[in-house]
C-alpha atoms as a PDB file:
ATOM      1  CA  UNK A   1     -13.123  -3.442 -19.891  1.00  0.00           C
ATOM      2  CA  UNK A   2     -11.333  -2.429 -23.261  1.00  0.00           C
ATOM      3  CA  UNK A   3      -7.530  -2.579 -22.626  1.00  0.00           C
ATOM      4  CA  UNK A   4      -7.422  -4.178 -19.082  1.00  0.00           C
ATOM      5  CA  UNK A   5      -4.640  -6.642 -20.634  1.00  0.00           C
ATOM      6  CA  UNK A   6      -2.275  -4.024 -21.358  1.00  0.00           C
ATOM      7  CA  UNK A   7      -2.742  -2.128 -17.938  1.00  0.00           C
ATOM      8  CA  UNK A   8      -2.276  -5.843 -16.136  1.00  0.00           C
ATOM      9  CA  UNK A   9       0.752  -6.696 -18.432  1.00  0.00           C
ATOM     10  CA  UNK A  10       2.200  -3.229 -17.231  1.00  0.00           C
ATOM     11  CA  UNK A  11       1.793  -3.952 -13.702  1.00  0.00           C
ATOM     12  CA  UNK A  12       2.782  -7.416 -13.696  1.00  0.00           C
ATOM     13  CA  UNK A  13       5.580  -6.592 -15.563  1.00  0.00           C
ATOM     14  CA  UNK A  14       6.459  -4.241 -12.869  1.00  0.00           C
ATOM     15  CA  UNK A  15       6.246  -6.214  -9.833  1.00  0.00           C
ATOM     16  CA  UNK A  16       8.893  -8.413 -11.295  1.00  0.00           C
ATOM     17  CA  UNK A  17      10.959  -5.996 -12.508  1.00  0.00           C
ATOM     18  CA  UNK A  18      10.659  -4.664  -8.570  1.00  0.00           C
ATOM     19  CA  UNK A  19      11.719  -8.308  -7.628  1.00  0.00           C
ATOM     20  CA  UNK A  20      14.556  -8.533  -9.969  1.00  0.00           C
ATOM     21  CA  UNK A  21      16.346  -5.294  -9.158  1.00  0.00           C
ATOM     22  CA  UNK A  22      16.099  -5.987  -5.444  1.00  0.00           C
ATOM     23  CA  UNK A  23      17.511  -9.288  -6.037  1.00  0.00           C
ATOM     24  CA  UNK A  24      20.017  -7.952  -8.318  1.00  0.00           C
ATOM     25  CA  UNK A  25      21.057  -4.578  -7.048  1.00  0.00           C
ATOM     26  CA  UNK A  26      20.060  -5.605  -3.434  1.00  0.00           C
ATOM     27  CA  UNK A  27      23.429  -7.494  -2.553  1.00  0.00           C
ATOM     28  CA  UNK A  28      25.181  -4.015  -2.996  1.00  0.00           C
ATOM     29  CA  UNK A  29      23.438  -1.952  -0.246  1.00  0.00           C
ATOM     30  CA  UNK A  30      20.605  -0.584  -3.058  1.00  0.00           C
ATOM     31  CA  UNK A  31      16.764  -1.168  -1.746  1.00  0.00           C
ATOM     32  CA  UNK A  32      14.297  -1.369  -4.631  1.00  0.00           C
ATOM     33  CA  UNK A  33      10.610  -1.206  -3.535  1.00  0.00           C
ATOM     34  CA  UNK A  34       7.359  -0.092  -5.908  1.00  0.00           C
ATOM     35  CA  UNK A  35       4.261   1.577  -4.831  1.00  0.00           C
ATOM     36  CA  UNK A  36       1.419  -0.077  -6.305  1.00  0.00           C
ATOM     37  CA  UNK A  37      -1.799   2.180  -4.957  1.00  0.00           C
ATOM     38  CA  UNK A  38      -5.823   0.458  -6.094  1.00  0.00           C
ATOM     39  CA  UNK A  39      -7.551   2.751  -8.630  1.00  0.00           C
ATOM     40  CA  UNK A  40      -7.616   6.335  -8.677  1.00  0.00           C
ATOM     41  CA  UNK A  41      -9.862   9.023 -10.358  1.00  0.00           C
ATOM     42  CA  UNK A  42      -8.172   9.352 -14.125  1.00  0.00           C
ATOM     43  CA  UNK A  43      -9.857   9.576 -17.523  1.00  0.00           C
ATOM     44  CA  UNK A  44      -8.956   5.720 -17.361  1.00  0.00           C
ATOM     45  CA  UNK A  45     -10.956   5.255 -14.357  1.00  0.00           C
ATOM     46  CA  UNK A  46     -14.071   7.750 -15.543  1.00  0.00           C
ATOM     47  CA  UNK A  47     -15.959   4.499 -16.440  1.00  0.00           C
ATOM     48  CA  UNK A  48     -16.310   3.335 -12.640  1.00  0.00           C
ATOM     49  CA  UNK A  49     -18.141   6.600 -12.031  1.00  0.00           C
ATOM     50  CA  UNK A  50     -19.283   6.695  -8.287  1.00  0.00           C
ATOM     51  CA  UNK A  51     -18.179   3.367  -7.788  1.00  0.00           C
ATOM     52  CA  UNK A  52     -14.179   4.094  -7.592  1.00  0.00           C
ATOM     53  CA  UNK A  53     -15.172   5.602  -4.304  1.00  0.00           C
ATOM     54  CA  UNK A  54     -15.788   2.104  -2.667  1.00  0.00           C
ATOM     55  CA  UNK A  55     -11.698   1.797  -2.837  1.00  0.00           C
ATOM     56  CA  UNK A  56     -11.349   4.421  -0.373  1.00  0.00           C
ATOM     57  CA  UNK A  57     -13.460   2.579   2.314  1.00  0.00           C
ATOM     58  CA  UNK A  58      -9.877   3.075   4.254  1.00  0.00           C
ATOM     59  CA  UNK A  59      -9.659   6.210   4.391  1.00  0.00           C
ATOM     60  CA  UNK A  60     -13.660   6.103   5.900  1.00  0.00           C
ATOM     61  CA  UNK A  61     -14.624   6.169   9.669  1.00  0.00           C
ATOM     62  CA  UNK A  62     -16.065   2.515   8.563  1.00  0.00           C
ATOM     63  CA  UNK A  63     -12.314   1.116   8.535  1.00  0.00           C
ATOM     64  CA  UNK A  64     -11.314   2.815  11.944  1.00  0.00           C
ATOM     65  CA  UNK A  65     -10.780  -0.493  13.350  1.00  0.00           C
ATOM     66  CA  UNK A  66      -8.463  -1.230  11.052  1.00  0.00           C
ATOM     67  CA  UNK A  67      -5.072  -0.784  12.375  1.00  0.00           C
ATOM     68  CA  UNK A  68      -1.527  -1.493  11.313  1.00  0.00           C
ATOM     69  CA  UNK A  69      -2.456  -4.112   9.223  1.00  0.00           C
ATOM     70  CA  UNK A  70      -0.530  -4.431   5.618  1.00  0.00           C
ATOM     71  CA  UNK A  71      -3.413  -5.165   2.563  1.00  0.00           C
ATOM     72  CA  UNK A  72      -3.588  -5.141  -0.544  1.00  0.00           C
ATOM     73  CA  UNK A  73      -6.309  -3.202  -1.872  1.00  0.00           C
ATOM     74  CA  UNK A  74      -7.192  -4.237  -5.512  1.00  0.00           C
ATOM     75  CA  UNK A  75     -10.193  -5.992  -5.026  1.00  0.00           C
ATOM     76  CA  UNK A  76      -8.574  -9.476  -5.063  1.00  0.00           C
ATOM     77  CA  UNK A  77      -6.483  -9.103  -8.308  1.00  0.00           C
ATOM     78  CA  UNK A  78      -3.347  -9.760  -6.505  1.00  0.00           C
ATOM     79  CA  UNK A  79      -4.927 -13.018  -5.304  1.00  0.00           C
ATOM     80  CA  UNK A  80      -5.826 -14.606  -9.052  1.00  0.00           C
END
């Protein structure tokens, strides 16, 4: 998709800003965490159509058995 490396540059760039700050600013009592949520409906995200709603298969009856369990829900980006 058309401007996927600026959207990835931006988050990369702020996961390690979110590292940095904690390591920097952490020493003096200051906690520095991000929220990094998987896709949600935007004009950006109008080209998945009905497909964005396969992210929310958490928030489904399908996923009750999932239970305090910490994932990362980007469809494997995080793991490439």
């Amino acid at each position: 998709m058309p401007g996927t490396s600026l959207y990835g540059a931006s988050k990369a760039a702020l996961v390690l800003l979110t590292k940095a700050w904690a390591a920097e600013f952490g020493p003096g009592g200051v906690r520095v965490n991000a929220v990094n949520p998987g896709p949600t409906r935007t004009e950006g995200t109008a080209v998945l159509g009905e497909a964005i709603d396969e992210f929310t298969y958490l928030a489904s009856d399908d996923a009750s058995f999932v239970h305090g369990a910490i994932l990362a829900v980007d469809g494997g980006r995080t793991a490439a």
